[in-house]
Every structure is written in structure tokens, then in C-alpha cells.
N, C-alpha and C. Protein backbone atom coordinates (compact mmCIF):
# COMPACT_ATOMS: atom_id res chain seq x y z
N UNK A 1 -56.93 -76.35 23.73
CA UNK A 1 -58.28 -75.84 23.69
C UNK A 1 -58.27 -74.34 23.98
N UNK A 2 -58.03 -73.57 23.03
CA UNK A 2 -57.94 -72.21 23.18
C UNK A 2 -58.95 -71.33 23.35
N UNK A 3 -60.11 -71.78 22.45
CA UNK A 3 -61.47 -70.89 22.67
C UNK A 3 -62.27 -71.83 23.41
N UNK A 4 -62.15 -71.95 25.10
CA UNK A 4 -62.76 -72.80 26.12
C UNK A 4 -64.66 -71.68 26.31
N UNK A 5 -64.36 -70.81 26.40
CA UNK A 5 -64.80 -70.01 27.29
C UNK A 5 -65.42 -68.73 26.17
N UNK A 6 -65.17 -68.84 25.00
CA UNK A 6 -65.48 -67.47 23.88
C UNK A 6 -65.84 -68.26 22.97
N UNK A 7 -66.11 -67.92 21.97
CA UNK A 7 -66.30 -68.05 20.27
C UNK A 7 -65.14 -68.25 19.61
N UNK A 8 -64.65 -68.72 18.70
CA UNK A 8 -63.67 -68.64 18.20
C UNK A 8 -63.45 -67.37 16.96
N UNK A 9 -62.92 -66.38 16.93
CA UNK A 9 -63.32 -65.35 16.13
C UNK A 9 -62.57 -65.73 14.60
N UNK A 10 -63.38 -66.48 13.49
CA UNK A 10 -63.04 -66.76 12.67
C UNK A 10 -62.83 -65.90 11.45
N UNK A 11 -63.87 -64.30 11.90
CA UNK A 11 -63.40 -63.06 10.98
C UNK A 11 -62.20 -62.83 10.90
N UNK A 12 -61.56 -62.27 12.30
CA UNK A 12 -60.33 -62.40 12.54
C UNK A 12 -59.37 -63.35 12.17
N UNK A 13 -59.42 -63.78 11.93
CA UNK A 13 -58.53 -65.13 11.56
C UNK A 13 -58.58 -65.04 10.12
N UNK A 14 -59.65 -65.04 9.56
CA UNK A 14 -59.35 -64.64 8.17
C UNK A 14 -58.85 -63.46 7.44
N UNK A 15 -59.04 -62.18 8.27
CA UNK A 15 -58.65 -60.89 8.23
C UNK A 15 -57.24 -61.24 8.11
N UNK A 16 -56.19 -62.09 9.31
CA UNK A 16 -55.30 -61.84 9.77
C UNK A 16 -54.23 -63.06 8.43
N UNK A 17 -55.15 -64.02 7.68
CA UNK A 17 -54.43 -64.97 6.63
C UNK A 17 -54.25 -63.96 5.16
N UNK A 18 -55.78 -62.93 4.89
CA UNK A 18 -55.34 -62.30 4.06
C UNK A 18 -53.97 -61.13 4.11
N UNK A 19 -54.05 -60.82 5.70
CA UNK A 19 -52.83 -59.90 5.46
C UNK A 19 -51.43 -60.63 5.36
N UNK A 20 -51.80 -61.70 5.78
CA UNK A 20 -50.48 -62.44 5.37
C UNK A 20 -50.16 -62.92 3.67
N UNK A 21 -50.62 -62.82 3.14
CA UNK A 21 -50.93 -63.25 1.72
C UNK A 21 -50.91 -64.85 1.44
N UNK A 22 -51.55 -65.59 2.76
CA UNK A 22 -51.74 -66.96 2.72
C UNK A 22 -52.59 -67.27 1.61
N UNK A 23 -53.91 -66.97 1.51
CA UNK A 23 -54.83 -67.77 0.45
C UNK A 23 -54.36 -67.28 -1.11
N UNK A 24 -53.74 -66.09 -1.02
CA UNK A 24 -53.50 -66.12 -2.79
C UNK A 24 -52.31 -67.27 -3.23
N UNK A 25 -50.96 -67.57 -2.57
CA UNK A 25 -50.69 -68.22 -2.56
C UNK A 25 -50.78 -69.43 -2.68
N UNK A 26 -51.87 -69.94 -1.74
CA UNK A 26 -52.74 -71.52 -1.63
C UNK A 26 -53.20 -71.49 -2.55
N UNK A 27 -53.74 -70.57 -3.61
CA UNK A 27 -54.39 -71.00 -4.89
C UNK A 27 -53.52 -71.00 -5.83
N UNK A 28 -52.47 -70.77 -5.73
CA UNK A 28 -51.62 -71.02 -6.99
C UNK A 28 -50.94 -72.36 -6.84
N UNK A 29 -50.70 -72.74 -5.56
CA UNK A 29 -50.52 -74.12 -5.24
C UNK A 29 -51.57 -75.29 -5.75
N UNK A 30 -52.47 -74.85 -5.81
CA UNK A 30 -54.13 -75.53 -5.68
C UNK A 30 -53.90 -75.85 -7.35
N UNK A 31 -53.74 -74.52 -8.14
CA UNK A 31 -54.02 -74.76 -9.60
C UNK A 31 -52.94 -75.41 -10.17
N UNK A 32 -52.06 -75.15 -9.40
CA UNK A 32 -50.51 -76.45 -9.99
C UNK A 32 -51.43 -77.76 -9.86
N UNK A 33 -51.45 -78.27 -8.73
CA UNK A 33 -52.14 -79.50 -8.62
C UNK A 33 -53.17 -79.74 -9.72
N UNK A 34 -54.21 -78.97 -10.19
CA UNK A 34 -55.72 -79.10 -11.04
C UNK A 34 -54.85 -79.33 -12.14
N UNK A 35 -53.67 -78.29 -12.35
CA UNK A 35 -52.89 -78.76 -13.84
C UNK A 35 -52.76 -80.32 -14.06
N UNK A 36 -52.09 -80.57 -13.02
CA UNK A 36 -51.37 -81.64 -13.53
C UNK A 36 -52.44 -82.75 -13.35
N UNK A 37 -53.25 -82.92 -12.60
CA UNK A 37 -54.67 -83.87 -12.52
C UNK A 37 -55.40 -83.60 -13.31
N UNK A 38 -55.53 -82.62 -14.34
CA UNK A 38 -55.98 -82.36 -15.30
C UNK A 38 -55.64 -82.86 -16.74
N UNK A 39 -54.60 -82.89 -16.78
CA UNK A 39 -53.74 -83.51 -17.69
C UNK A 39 -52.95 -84.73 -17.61
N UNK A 40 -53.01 -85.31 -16.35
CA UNK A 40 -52.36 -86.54 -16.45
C UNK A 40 -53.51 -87.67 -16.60
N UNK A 41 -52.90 -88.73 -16.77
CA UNK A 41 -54.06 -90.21 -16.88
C UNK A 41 -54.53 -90.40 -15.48
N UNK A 42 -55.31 -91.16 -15.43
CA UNK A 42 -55.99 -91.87 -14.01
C UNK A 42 -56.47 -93.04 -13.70
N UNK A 43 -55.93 -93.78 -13.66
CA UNK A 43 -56.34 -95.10 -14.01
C UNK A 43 -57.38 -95.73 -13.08
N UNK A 44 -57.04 -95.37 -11.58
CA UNK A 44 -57.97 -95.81 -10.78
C UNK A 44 -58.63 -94.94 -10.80
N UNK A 45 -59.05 -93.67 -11.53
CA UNK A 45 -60.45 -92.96 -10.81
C UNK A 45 -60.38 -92.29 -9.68
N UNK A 46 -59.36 -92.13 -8.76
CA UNK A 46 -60.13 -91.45 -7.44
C UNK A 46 -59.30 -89.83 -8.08
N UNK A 47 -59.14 -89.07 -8.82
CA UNK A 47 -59.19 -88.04 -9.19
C UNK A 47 -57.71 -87.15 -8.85
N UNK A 48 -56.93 -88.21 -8.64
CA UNK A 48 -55.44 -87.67 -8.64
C UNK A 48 -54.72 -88.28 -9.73
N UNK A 49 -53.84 -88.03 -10.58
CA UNK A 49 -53.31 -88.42 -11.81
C UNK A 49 -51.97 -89.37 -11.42
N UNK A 50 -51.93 -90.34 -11.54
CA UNK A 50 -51.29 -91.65 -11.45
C UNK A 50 -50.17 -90.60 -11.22
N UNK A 51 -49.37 -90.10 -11.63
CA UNK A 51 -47.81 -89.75 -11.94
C UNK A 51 -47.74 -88.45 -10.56
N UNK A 52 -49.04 -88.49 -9.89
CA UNK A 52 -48.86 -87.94 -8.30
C UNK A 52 -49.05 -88.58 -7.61
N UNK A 53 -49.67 -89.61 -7.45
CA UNK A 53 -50.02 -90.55 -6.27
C UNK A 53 -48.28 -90.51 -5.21
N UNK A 54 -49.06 -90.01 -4.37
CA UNK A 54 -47.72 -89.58 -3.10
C UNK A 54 -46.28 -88.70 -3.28
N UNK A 55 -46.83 -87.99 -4.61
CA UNK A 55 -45.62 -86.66 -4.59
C UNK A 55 -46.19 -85.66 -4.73
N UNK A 56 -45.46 -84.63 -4.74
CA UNK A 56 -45.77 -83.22 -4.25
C UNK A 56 -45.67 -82.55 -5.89
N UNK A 57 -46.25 -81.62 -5.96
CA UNK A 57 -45.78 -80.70 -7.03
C UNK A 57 -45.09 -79.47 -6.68
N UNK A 58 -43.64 -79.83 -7.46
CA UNK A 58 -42.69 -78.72 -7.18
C UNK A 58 -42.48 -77.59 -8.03
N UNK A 59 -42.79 -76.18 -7.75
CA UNK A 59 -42.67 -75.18 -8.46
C UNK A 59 -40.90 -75.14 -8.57
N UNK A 60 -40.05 -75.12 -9.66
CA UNK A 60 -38.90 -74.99 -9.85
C UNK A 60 -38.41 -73.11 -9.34
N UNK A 61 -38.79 -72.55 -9.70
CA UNK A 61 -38.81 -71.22 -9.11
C UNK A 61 -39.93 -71.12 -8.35
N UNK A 62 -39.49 -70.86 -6.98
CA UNK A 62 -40.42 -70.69 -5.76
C UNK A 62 -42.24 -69.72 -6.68
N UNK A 63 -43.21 -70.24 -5.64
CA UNK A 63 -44.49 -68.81 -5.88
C UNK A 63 -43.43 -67.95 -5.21
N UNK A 64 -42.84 -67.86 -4.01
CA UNK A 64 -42.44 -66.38 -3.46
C UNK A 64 -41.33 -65.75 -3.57
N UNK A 65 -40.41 -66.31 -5.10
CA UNK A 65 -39.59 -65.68 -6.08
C UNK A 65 -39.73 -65.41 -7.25
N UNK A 66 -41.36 -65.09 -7.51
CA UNK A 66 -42.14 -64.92 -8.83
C UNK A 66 -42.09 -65.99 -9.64
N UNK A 67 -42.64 -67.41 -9.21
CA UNK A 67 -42.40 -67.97 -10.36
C UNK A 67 -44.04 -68.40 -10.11
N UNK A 68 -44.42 -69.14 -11.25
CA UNK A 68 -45.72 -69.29 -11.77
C UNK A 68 -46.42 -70.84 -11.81
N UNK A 69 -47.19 -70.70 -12.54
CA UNK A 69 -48.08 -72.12 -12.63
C UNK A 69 -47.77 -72.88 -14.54
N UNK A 70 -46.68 -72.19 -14.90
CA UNK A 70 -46.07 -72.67 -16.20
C UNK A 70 -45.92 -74.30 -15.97
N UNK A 71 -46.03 -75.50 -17.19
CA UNK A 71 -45.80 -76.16 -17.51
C UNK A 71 -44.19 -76.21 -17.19
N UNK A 72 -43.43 -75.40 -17.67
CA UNK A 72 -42.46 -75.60 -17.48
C UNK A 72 -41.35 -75.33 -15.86
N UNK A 73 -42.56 -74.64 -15.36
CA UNK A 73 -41.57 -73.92 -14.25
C UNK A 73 -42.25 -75.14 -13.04
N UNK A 74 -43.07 -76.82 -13.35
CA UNK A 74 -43.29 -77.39 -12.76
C UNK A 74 -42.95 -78.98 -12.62
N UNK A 75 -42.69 -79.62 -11.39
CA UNK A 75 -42.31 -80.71 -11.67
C UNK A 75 -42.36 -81.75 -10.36
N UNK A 76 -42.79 -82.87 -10.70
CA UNK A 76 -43.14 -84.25 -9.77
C UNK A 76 -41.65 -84.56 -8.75
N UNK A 77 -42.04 -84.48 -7.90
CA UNK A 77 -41.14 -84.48 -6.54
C UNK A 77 -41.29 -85.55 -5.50
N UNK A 78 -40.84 -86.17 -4.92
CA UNK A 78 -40.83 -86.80 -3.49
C UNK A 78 -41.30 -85.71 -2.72
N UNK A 79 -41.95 -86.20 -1.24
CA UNK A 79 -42.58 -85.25 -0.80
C UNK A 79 -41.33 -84.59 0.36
N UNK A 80 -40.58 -85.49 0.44
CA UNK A 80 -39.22 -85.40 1.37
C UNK A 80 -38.23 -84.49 0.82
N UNK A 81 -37.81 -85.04 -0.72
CA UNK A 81 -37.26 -83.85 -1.69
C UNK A 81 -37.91 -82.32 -1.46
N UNK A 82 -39.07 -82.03 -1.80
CA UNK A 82 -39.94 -80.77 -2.05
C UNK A 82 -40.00 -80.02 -0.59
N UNK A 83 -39.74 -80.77 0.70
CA UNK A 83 -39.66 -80.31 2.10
C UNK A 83 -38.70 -79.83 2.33
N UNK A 84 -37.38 -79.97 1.76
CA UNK A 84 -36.14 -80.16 2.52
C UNK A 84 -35.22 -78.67 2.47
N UNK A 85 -35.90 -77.57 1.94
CA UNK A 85 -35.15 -76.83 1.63
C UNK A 85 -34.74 -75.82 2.65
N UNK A 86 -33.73 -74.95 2.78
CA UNK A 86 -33.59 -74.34 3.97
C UNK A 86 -34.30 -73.09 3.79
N UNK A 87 -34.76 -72.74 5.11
CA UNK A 87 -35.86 -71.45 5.08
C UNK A 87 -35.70 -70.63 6.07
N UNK A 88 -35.70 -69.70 5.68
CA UNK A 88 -35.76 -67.82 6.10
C UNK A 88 -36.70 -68.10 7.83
N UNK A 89 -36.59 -67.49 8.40
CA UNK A 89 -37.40 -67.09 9.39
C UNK A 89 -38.98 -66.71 9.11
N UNK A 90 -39.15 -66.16 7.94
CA UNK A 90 -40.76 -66.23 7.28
C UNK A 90 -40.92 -67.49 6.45
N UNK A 91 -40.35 -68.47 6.70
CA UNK A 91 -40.49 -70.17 6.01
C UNK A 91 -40.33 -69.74 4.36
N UNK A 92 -39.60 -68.72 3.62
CA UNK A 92 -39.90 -68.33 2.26
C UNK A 92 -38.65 -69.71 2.21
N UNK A 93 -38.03 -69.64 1.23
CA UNK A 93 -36.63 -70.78 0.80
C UNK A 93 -35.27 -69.82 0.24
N UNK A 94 -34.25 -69.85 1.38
CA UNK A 94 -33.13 -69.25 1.63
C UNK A 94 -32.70 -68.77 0.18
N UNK A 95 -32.45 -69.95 -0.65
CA UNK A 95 -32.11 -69.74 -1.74
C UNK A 95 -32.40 -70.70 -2.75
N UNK A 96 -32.40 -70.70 -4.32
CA UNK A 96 -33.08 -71.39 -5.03
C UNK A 96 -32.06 -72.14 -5.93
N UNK A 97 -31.76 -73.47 -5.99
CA UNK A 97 -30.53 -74.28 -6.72
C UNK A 97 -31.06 -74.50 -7.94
């Protein structure tokens, strides 16, 4: 319980995600996902595309080694697979196999 006694200063906090370049990021993550729920089937309806139900979408070249929201530079993962990679002290991914 950190803000007991104050406000929680949520300007700040957002000030401090854009200088990190958190949300541009999160949206390129975001539109991988819309891709592929966009284009895949759905059989039950709740608005995730059968061929994700409990995997991750893996950018084959990292977002933070320039790679993109290409068809091709994307692909259906275990969520254990897509976790596992070793990472830098800024969580980027050591290196890319």
C-alpha cells in the first residue's frame, strides 16, 4: 500500500512509461494480436481466434530489434516457449536464434 497517506500521482506515472517507450511498444504488441484475431476463425465467439486460445503471439524478430507487425515476421507460440528467452538487464532479449 504505497499511496496510504497521498494521491497516487498518475501524471507522473504516465510521464515516467512514456519516457520509457512502454506504450508505443504495447501497441505494436496489441496490433499483432488484432492481426491475428482478425484474420483467424472463431468458432466460439468470445473474440479471440481459435488458433490463440492460450498462446502468445511471437514476433520472430524482437519489436526491440526492429522487427514489425508483418505477417511474416509473426507466429503462434506456447506461452512458456515465448517467455523463456534470456534477457539483458533492461528485460530487451540477449540475443535472437
Amino acid at each position: 500500500m504505497p499511496y496510504v497517506n497521498k494521491p497516487r500521482p498518475y501524471k507522473k506515472e504516465y510521464q515516467q512509461q512514456l519516457a520509457r517507450g512502454e506504450k508505443d511498444e504495447r501497441r505494436v504488441r496489441e496490433r499483432a494480436r488484432d492481426l491475428v484475431d482478425r484474420n483467424g476463425k472463431d468458432a466460439n465467439g468470445n473474440g479471440k481466434a481459435d488458433v490463440r486460445e492460450g498462446k502468445d503471439i511471437d514476433h520472430k524478430r524482437p519489436i526491440t530489434k526492429g522487427g514489425g507487425n508483418s505477417r511474416k515476421n509473426l507466429r503462434i507460440t506456447t506461452a512458456s516457449a515465448n517467455r523463456s528467452f534470456s534477457r539483458n538487464s533492461n528485460h530487451t532479449i540477449k540475443k535472437n536464434d
